[in-house]
PDB file of N, CA and C in Angstrom:
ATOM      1  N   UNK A   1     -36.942 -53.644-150.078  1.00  0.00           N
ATOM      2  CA  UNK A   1     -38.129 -54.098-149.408  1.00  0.00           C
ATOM      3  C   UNK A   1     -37.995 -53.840-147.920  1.00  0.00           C
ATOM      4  N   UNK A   2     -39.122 -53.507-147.608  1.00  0.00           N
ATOM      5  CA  UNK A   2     -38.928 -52.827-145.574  1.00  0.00           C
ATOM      6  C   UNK A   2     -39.643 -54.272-145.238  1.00  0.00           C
ATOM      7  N   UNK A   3     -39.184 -54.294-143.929  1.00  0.00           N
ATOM      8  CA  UNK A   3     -39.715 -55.229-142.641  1.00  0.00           C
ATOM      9  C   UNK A   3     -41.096 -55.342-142.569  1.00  0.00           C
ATOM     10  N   UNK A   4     -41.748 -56.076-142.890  1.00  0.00           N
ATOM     11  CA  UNK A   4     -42.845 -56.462-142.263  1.00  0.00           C
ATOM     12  C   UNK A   4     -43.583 -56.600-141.688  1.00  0.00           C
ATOM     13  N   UNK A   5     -42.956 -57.107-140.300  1.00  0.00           N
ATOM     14  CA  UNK A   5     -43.128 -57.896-138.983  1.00  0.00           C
ATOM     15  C   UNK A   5     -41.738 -57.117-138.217  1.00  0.00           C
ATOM     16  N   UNK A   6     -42.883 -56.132-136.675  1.00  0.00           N
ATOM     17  CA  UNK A   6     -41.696 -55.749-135.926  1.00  0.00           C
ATOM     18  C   UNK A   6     -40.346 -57.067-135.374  1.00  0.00           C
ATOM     19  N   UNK A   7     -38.931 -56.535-135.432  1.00  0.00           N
ATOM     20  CA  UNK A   7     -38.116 -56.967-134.484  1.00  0.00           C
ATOM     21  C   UNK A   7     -38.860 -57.220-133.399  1.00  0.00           C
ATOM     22  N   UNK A   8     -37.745 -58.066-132.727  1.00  0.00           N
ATOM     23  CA  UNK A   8     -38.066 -58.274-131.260  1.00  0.00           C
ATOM     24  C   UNK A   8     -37.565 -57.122-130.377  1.00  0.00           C
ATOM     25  N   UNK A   9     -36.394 -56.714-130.846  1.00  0.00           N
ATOM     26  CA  UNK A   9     -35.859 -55.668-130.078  1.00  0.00           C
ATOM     27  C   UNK A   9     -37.258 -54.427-130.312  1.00  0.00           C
ATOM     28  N   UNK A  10     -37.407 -54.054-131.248  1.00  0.00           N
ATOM     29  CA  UNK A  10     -38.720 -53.067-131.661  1.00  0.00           C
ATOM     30  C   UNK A  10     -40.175 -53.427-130.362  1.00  0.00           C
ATOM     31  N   UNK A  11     -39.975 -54.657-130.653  1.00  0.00           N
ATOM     32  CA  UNK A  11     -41.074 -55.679-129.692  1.00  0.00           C
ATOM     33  C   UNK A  11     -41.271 -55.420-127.954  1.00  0.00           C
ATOM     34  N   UNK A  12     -39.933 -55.628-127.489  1.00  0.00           N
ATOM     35  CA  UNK A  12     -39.695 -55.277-126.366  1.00  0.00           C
ATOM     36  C   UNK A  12     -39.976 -53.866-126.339  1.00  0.00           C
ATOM     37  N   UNK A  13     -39.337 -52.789-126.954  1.00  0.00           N
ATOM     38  CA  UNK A  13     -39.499 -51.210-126.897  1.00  0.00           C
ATOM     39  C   UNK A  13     -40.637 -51.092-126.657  1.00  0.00           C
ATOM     40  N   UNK A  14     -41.795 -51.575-127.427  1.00  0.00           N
ATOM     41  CA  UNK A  14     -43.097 -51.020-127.640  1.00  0.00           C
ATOM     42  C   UNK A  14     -43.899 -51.772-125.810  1.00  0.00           C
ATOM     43  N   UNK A  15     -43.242 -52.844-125.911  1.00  0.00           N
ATOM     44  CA  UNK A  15     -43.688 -53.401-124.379  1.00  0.00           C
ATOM     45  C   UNK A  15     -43.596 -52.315-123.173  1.00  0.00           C
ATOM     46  N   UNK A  16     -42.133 -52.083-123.487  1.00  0.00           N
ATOM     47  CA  UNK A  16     -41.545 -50.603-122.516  1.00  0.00           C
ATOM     48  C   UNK A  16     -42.406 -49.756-122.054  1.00  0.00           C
ATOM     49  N   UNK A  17     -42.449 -49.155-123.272  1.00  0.00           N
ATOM     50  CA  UNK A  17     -43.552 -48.363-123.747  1.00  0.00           C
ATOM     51  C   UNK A  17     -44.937 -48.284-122.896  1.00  0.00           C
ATOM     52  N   UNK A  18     -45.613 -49.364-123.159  1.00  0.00           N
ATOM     53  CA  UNK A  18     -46.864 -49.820-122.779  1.00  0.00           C
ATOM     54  C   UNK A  18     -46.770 -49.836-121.296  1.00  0.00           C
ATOM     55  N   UNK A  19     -45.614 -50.585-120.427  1.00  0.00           N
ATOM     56  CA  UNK A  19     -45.283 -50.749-119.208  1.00  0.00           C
ATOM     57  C   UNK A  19     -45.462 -49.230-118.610  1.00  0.00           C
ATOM     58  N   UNK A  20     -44.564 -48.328-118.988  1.00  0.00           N
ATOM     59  CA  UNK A  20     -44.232 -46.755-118.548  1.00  0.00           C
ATOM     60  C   UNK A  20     -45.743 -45.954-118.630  1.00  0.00           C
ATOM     61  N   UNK A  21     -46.144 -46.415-119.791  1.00  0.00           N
ATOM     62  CA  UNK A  21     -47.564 -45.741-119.687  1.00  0.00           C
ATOM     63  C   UNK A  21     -48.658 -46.396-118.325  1.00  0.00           C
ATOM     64  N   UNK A  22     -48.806 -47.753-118.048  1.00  0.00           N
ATOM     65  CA  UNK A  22     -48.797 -48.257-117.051  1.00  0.00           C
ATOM     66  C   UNK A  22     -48.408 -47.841-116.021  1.00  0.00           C
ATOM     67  N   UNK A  23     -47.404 -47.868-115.627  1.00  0.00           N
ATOM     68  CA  UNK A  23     -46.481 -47.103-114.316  1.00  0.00           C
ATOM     69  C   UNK A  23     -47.197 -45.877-113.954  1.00  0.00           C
ATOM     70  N   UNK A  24     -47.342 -44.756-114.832  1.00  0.00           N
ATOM     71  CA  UNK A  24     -47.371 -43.366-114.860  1.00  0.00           C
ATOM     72  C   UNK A  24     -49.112 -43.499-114.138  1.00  0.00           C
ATOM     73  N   UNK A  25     -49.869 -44.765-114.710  1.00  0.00           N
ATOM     74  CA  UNK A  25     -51.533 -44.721-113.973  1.00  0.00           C
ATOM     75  C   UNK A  25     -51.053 -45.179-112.515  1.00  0.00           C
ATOM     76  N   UNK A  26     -50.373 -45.886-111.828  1.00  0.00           N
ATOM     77  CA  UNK A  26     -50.434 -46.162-110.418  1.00  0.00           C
ATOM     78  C   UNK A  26     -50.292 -45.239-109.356  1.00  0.00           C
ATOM     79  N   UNK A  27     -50.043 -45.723-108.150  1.00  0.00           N
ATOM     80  CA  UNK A  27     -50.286 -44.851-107.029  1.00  0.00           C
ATOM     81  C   UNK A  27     -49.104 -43.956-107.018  1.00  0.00           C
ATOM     82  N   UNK A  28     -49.109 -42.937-106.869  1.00  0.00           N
ATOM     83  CA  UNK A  28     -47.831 -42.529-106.798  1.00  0.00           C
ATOM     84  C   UNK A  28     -46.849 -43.055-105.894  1.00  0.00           C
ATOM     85  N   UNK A  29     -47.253 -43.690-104.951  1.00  0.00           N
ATOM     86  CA  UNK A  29     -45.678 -44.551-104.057  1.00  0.00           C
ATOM     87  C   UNK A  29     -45.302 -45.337-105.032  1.00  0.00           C
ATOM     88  N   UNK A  30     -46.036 -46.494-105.590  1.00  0.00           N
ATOM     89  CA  UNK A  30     -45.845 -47.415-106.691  1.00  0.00           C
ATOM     90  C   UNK A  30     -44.824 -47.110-107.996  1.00  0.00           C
ATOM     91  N   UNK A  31     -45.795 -45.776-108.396  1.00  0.00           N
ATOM     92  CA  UNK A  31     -44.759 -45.425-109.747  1.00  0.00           C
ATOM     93  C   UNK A  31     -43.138 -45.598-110.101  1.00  0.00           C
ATOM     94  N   UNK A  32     -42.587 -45.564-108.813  1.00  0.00           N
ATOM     95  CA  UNK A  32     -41.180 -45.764-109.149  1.00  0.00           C
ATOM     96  C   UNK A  32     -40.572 -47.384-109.724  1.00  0.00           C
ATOM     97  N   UNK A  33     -41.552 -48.018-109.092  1.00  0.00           N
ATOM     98  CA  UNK A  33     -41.399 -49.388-108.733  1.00  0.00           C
ATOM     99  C   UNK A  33     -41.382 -50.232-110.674  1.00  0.00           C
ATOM    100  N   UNK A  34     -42.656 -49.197-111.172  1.00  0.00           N
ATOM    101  CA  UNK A  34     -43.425 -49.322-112.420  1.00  0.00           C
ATOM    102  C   UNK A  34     -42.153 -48.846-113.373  1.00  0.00           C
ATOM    103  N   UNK A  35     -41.558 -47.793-112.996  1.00  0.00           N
ATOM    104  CA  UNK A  35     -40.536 -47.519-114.293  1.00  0.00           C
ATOM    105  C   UNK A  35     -39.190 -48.079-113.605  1.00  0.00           C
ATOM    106  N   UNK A  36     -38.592 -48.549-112.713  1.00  0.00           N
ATOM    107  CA  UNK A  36     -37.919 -49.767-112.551  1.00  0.00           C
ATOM    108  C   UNK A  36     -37.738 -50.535-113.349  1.00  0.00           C
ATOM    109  N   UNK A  37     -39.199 -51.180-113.520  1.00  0.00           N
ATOM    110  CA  UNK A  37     -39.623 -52.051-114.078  1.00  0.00           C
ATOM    111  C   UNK A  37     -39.711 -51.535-115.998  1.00  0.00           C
ATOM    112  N   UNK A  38     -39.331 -50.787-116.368  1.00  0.00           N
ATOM    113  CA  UNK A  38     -39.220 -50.224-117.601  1.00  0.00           C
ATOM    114  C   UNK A  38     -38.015 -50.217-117.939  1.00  0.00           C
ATOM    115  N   UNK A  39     -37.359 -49.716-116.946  1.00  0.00           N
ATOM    116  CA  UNK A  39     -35.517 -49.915-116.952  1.00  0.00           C
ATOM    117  C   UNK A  39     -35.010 -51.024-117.402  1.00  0.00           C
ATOM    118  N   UNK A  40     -35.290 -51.815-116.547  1.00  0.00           N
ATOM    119  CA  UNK A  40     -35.081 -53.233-116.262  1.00  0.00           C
ATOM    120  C   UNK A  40     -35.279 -53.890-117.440  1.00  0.00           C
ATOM    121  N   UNK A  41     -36.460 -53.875-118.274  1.00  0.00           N
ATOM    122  CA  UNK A  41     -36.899 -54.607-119.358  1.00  0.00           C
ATOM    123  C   UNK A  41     -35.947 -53.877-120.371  1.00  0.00           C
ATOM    124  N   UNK A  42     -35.661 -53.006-120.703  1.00  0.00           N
ATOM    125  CA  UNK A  42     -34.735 -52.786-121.615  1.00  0.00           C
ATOM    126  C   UNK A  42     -33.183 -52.999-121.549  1.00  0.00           C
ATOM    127  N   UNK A  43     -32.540 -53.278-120.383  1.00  0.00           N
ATOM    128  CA  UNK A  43     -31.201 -53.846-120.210  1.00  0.00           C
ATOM    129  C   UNK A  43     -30.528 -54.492-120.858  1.00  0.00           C
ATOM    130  N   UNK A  44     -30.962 -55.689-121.260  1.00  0.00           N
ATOM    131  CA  UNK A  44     -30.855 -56.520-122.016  1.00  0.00           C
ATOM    132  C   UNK A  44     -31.371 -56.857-123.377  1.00  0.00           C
ATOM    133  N   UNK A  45     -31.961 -56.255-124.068  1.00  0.00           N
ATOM    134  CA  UNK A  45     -33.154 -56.236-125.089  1.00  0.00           C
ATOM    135  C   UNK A  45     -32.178 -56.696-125.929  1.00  0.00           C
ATOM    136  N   UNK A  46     -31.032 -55.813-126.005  1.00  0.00           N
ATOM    137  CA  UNK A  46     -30.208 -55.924-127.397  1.00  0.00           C
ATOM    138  C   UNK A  46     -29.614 -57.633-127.265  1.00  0.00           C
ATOM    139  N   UNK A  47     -29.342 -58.151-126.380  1.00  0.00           N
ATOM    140  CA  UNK A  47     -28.557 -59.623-126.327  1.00  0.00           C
ATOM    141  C   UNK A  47     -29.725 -60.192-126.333  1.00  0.00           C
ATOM    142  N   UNK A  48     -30.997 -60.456-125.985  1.00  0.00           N
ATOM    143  CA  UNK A  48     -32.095 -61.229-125.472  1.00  0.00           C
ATOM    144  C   UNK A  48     -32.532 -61.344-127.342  1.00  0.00           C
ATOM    145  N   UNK A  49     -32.864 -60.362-127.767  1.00  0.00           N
ATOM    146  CA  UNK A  49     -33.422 -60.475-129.169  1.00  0.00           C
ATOM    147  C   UNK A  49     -33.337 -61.631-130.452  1.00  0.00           C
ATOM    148  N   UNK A  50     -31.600 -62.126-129.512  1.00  0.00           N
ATOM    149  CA  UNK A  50     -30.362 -63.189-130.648  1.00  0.00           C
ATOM    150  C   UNK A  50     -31.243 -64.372-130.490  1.00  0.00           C
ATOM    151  N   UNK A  51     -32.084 -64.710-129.242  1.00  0.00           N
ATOM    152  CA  UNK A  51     -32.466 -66.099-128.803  1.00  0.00           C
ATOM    153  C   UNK A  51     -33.470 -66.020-128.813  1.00  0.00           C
ATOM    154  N   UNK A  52     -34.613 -64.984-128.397  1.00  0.00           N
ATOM    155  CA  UNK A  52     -36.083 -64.852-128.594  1.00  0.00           C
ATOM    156  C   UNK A  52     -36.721 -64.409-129.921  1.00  0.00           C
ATOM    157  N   UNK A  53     -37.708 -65.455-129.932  1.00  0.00           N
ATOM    158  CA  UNK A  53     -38.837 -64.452-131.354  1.00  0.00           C
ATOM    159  C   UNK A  53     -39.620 -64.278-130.325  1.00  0.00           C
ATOM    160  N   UNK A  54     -39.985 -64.165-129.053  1.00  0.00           N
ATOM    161  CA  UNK A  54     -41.141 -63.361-128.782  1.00  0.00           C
ATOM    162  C   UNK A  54     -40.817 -62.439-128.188  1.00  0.00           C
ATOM    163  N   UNK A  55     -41.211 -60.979-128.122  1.00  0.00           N
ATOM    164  CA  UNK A  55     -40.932 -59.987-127.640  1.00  0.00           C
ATOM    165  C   UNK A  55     -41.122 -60.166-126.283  1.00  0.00           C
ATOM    166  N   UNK A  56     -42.016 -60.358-125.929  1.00  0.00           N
ATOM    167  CA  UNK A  56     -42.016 -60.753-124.041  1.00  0.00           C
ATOM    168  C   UNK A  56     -41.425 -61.232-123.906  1.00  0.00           C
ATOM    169  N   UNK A  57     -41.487 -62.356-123.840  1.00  0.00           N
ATOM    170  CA  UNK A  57     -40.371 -63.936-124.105  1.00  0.00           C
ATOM    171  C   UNK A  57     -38.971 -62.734-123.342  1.00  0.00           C
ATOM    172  N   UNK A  58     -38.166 -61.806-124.090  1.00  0.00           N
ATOM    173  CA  UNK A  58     -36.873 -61.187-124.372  1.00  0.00           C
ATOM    174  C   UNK A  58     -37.570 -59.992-122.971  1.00  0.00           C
ATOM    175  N   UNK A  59     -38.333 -59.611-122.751  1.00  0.00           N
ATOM    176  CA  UNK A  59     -38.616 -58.353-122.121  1.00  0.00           C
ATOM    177  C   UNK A  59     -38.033 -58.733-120.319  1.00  0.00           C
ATOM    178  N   UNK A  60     -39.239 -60.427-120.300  1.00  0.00           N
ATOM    179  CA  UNK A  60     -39.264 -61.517-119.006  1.00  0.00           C
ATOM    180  C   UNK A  60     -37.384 -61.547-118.791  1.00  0.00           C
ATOM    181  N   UNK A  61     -37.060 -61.620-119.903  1.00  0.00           N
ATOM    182  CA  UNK A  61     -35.837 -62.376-119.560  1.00  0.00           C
ATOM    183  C   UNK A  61     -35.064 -61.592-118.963  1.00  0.00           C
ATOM    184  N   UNK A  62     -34.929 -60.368-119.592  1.00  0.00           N
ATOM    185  CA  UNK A  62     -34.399 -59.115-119.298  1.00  0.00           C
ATOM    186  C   UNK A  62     -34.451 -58.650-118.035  1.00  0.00           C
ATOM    187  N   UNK A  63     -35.460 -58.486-117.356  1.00  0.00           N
ATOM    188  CA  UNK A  63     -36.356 -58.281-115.944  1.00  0.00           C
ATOM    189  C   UNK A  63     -35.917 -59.099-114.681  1.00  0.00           C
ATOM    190  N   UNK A  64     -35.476 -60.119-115.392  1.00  0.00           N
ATOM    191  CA  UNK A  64     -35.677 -61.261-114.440  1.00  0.00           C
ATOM    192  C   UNK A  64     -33.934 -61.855-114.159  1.00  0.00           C
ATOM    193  N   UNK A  65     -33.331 -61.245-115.357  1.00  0.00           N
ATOM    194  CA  UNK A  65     -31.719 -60.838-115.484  1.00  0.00           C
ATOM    195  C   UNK A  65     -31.247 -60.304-114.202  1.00  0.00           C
ATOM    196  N   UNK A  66     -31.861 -59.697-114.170  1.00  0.00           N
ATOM    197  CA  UNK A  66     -31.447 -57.723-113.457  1.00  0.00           C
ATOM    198  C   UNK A  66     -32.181 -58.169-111.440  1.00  0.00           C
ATOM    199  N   UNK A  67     -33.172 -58.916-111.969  1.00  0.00           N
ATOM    200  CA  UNK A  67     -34.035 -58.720-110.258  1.00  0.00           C
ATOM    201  C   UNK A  67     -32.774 -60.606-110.113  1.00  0.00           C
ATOM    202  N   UNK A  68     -32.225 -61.304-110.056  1.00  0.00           N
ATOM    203  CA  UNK A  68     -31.281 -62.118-110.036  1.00  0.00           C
ATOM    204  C   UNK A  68     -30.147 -61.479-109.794  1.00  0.00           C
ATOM    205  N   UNK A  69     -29.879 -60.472-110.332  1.00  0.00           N
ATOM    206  CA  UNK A  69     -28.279 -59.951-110.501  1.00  0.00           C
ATOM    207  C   UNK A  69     -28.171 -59.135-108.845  1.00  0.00           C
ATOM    208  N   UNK A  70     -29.490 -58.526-108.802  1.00  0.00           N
ATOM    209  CA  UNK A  70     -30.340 -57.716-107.451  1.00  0.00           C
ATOM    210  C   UNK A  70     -29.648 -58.998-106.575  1.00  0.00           C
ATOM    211  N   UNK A  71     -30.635 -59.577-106.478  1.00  0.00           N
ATOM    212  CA  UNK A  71     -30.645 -60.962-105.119  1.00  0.00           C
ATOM    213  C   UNK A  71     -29.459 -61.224-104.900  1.00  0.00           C
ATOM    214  N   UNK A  72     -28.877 -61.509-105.814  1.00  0.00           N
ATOM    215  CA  UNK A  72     -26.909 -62.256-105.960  1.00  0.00           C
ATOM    216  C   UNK A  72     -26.118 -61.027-104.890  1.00  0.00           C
ATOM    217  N   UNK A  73     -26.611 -59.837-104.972  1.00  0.00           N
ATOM    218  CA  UNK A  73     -25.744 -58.764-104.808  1.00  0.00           C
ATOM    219  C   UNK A  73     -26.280 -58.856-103.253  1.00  0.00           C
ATOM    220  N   UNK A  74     -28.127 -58.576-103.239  1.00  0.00           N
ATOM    221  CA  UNK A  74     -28.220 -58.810-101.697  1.00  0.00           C
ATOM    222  C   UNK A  74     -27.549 -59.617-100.606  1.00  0.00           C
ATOM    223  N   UNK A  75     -27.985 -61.080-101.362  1.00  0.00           N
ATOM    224  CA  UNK A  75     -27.673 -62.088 -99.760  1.00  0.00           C
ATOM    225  C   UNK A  75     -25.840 -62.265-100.290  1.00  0.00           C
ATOM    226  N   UNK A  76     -24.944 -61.569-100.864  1.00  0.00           N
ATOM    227  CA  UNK A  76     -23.608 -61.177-100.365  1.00  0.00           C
ATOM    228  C   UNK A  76     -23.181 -60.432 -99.673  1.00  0.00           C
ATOM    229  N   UNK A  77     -23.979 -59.375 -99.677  1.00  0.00           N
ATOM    230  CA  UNK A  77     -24.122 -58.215 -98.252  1.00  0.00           C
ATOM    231  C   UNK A  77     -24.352 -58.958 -97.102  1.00  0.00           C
ATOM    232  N   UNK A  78     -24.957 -59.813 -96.593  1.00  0.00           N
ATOM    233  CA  UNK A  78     -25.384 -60.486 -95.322  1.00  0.00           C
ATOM    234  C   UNK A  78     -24.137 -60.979 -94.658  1.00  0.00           C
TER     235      UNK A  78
END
């Protein structure tokens, strides 16, 4: 019997997905910023998936991992 109902990990991908296609419509200064932001959401997908059923839910977390891990790294440079 096959799956049903996408994974979350599947969940997040398709978010990716949707994001990059997103990205690719903005300004071109922007665009980089947009698939950053595509990067970012997939970092973590594979560990985030164990604790989330919602695919965003795991995408946010992921994103928000990475722009934290960012900051931590900034104000130690100072």
């Amino acid at each position: 019997m096959g799956r049903t109902f996408p994974s979350v990990r599947q969940g997040v991908n398709s978010t990716a997905d949707r994001w990059a296609r997103s990205a690719r419509a903005l300004k071109k200064e922007d665009q980089k910023y947009g698939e950053r932001l595509v990067r970012l959401a997939k970092t973590h997908s594979s560990e985030a998936f164990v604790a989330c059923n919602d695919p965003l839910e795991a995408t946010m977390f992921s994103v928000l991992i990475e722009i934290l891990k960012s900051q931590d790294k900034t104000e130690s440079q100072e």
